[in-house]
N, C-alpha and C. Protein backbone atom coordinates (compact mmCIF):
# COMPACT_ATOMS: atom_id res chain seq x y z
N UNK A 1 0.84 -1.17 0.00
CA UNK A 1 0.00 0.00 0.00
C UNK A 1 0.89 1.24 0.00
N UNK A 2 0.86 2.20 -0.93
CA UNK A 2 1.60 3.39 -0.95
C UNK A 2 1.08 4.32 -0.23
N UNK A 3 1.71 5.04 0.38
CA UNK A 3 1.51 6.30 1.41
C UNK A 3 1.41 7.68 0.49
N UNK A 4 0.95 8.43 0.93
CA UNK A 4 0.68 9.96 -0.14
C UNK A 4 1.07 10.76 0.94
N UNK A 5 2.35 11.49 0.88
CA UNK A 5 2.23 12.44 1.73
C UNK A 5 2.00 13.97 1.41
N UNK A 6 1.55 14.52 1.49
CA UNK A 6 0.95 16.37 2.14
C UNK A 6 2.33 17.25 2.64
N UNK A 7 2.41 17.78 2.01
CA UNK A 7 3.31 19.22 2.41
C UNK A 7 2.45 20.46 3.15
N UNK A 8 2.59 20.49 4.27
CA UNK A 8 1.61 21.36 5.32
C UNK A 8 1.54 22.85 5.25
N UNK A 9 3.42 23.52 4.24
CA UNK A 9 2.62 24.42 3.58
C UNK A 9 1.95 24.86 2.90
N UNK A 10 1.36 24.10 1.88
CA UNK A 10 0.06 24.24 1.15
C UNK A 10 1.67 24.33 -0.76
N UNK A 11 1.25 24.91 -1.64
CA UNK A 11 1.77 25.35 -2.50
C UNK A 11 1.82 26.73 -2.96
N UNK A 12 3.03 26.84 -3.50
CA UNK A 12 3.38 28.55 -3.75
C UNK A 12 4.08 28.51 -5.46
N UNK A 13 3.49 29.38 -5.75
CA UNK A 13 3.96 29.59 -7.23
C UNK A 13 5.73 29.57 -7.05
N UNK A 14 6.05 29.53 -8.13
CA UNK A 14 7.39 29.60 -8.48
C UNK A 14 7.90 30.14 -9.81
N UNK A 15 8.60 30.92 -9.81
CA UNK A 15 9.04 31.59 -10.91
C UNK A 15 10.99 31.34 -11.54
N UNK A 16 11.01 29.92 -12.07
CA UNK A 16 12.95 30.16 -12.23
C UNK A 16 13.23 31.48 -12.56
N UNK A 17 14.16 31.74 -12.02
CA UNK A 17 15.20 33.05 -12.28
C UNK A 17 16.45 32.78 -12.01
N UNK A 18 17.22 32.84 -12.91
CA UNK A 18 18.88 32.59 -12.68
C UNK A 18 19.28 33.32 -11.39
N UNK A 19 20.28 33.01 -10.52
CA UNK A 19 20.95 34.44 -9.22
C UNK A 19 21.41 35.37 -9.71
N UNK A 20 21.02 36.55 -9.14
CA UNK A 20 21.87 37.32 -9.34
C UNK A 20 22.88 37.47 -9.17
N UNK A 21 24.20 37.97 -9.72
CA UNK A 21 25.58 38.27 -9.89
C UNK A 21 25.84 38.71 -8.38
N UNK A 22 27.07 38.10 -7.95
CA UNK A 22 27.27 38.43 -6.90
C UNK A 22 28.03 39.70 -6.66
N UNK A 23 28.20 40.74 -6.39
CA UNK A 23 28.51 42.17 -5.91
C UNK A 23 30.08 41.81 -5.48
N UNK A 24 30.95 42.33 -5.73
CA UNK A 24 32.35 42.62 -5.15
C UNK A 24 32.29 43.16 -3.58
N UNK A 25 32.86 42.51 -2.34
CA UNK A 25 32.46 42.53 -1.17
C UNK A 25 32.72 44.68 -1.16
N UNK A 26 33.26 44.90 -1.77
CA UNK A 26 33.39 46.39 -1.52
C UNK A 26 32.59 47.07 -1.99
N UNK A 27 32.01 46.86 -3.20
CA UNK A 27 30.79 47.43 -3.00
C UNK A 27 29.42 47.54 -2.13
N UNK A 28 29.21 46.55 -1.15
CA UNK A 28 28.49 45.97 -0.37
C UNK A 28 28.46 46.60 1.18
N UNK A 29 27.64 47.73 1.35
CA UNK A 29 27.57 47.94 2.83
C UNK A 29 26.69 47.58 3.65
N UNK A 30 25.56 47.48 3.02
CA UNK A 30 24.70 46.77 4.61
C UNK A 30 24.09 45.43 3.70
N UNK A 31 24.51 44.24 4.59
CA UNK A 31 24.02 43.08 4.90
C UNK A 31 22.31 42.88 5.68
N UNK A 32 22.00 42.23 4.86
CA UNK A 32 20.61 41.65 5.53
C UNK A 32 20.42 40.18 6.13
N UNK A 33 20.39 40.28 7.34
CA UNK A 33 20.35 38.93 7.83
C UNK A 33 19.30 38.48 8.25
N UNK A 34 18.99 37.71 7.49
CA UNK A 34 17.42 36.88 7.18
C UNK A 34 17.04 35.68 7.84
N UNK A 35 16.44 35.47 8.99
CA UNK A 35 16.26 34.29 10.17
C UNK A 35 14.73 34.09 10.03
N UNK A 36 14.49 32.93 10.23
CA UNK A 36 12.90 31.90 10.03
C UNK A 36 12.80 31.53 11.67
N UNK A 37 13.30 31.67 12.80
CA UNK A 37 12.39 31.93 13.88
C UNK A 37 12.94 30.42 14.80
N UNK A 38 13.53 29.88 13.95
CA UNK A 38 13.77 28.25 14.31
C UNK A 38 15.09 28.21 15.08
N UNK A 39 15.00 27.33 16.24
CA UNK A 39 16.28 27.12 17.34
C UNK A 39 17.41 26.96 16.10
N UNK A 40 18.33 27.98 16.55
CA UNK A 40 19.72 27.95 16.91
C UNK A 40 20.26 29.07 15.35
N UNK A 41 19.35 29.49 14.34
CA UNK A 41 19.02 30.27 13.57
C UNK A 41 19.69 31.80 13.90
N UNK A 42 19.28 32.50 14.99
CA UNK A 42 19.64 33.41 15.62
C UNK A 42 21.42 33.68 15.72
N UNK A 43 21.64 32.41 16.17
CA UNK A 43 23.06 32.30 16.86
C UNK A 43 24.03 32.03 15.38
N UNK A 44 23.48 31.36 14.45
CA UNK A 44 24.19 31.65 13.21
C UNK A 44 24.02 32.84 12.53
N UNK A 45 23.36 33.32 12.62
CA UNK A 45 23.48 35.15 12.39
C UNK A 45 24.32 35.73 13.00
N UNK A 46 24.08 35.60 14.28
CA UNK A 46 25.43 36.38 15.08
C UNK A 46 26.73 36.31 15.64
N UNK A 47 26.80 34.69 14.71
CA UNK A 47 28.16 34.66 14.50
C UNK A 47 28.54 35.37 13.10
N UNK A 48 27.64 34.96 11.78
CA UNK A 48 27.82 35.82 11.10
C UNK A 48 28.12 37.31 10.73
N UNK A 49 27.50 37.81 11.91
CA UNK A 49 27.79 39.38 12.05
C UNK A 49 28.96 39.73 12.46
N UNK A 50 29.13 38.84 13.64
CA UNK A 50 30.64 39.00 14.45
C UNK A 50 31.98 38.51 13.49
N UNK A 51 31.37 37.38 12.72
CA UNK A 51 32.63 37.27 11.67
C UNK A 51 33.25 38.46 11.00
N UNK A 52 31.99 38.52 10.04
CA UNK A 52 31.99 39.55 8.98
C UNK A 52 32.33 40.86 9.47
N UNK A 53 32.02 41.15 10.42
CA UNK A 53 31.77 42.83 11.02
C UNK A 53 33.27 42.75 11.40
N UNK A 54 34.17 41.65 11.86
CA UNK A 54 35.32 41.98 12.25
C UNK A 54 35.96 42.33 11.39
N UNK A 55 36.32 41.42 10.21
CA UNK A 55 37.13 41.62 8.93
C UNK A 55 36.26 42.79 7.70
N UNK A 56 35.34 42.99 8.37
CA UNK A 56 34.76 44.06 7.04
C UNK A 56 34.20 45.50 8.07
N UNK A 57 35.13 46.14 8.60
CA UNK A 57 34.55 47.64 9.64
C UNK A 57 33.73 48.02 8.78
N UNK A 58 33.36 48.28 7.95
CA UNK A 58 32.90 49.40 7.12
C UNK A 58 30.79 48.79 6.67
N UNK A 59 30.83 47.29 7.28
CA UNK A 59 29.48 46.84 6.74
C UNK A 59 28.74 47.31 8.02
N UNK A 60 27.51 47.46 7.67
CA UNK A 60 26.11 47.73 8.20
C UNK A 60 25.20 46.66 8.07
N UNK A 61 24.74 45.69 9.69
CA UNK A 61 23.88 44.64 9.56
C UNK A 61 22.74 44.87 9.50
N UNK A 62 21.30 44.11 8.66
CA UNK A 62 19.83 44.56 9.16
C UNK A 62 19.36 43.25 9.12
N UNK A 63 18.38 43.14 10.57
CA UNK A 63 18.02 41.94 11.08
C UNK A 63 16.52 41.85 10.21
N UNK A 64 16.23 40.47 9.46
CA UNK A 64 14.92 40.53 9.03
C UNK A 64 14.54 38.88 9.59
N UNK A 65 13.21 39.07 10.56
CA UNK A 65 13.13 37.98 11.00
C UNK A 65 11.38 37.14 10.33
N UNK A 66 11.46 36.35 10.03
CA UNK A 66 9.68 35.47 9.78
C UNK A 66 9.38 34.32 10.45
N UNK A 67 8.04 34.26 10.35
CA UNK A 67 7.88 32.80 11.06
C UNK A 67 8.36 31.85 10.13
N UNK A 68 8.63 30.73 10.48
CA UNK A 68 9.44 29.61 9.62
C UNK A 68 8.29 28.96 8.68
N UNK A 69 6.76 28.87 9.40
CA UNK A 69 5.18 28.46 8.53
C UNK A 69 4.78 29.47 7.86
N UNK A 70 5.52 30.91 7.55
CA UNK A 70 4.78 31.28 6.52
C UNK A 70 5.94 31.84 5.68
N UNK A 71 5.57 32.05 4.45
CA UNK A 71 6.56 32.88 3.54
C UNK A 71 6.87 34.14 3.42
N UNK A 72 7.99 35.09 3.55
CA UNK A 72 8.48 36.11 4.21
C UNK A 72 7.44 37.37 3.34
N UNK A 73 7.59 38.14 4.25
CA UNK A 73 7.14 39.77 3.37
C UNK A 73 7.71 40.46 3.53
N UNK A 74 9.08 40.72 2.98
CA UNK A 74 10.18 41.98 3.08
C UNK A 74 9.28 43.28 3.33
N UNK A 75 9.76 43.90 3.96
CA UNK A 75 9.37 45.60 3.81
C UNK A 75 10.26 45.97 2.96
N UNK A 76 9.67 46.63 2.30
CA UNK A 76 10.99 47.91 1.35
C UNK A 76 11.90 48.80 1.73
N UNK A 77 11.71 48.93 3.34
CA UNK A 77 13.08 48.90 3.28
C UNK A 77 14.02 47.53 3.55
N UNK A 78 13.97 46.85 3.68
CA UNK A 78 14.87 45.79 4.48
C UNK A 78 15.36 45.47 2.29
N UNK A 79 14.63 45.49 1.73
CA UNK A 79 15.00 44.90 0.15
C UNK A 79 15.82 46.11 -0.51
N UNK A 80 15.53 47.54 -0.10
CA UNK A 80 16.35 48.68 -0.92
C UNK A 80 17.39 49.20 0.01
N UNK A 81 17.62 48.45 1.14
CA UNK A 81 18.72 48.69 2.24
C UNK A 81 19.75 47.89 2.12
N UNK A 82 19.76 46.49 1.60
CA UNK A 82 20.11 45.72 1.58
C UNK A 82 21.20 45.52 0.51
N UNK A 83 22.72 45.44 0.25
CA UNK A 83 22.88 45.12 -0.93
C UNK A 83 23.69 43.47 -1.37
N UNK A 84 23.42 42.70 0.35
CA UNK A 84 23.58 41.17 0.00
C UNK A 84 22.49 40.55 1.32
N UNK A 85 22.71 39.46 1.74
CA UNK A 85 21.65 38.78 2.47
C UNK A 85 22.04 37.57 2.89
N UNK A 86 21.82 37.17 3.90
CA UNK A 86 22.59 35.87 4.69
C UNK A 86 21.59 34.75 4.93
N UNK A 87 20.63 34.17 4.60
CA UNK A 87 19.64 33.53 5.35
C UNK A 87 20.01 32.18 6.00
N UNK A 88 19.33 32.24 7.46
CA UNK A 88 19.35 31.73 8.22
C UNK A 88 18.26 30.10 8.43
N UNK A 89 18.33 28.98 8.21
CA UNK A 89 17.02 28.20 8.16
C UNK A 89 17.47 27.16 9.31
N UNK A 90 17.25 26.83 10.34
CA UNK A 90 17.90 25.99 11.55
C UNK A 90 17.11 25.36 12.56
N UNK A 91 17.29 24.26 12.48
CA UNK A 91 16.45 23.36 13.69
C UNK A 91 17.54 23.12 14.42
């Protein structure tokens, strides 16, 4: 007997898009660090910050946090502040 399993977030469109080009770290001043709410998530951000912030004085961090059950809604600023992004996904 085969089992059917259910994905509990329901379905979300999808659109392929190649990545964007990655930015030369000098052009790059504020970082967006992007966390889903889930244990231990947090603490890889802020090692990330503490990494980065040591060897790069000159970056600016911005914390963007969501619940991990739903799909994010940037504010405009956190997307036109931003000119790279770290995300965080952690159980």
């Amino acid at each position: 007997m085969a089992t059917e399993l259910m994905n509990p977030c329901g379905l979300y469109p999808r659109l392929d898009r190649p990545l964007a080009q990655r930015r030369p770290l000098s052009e790059i001043r504020t970082v967006g660090l992007f966390g889903n709410m889930k244990q231990n998530a947090d603490k890889f951000l802020d090692n990330v910050e503490r990494l980065m912030g040591a060897r790069h004085k000159n970056l600016e961090f911005v914390r963007f946090t969501k619940n991990s059950s739903v799909p994010a809604n940037f504010t405009h600023e956190f997307l036109n502040r931003c000119h790279a992004v770290v995300a965080a996904f952690a159980d």
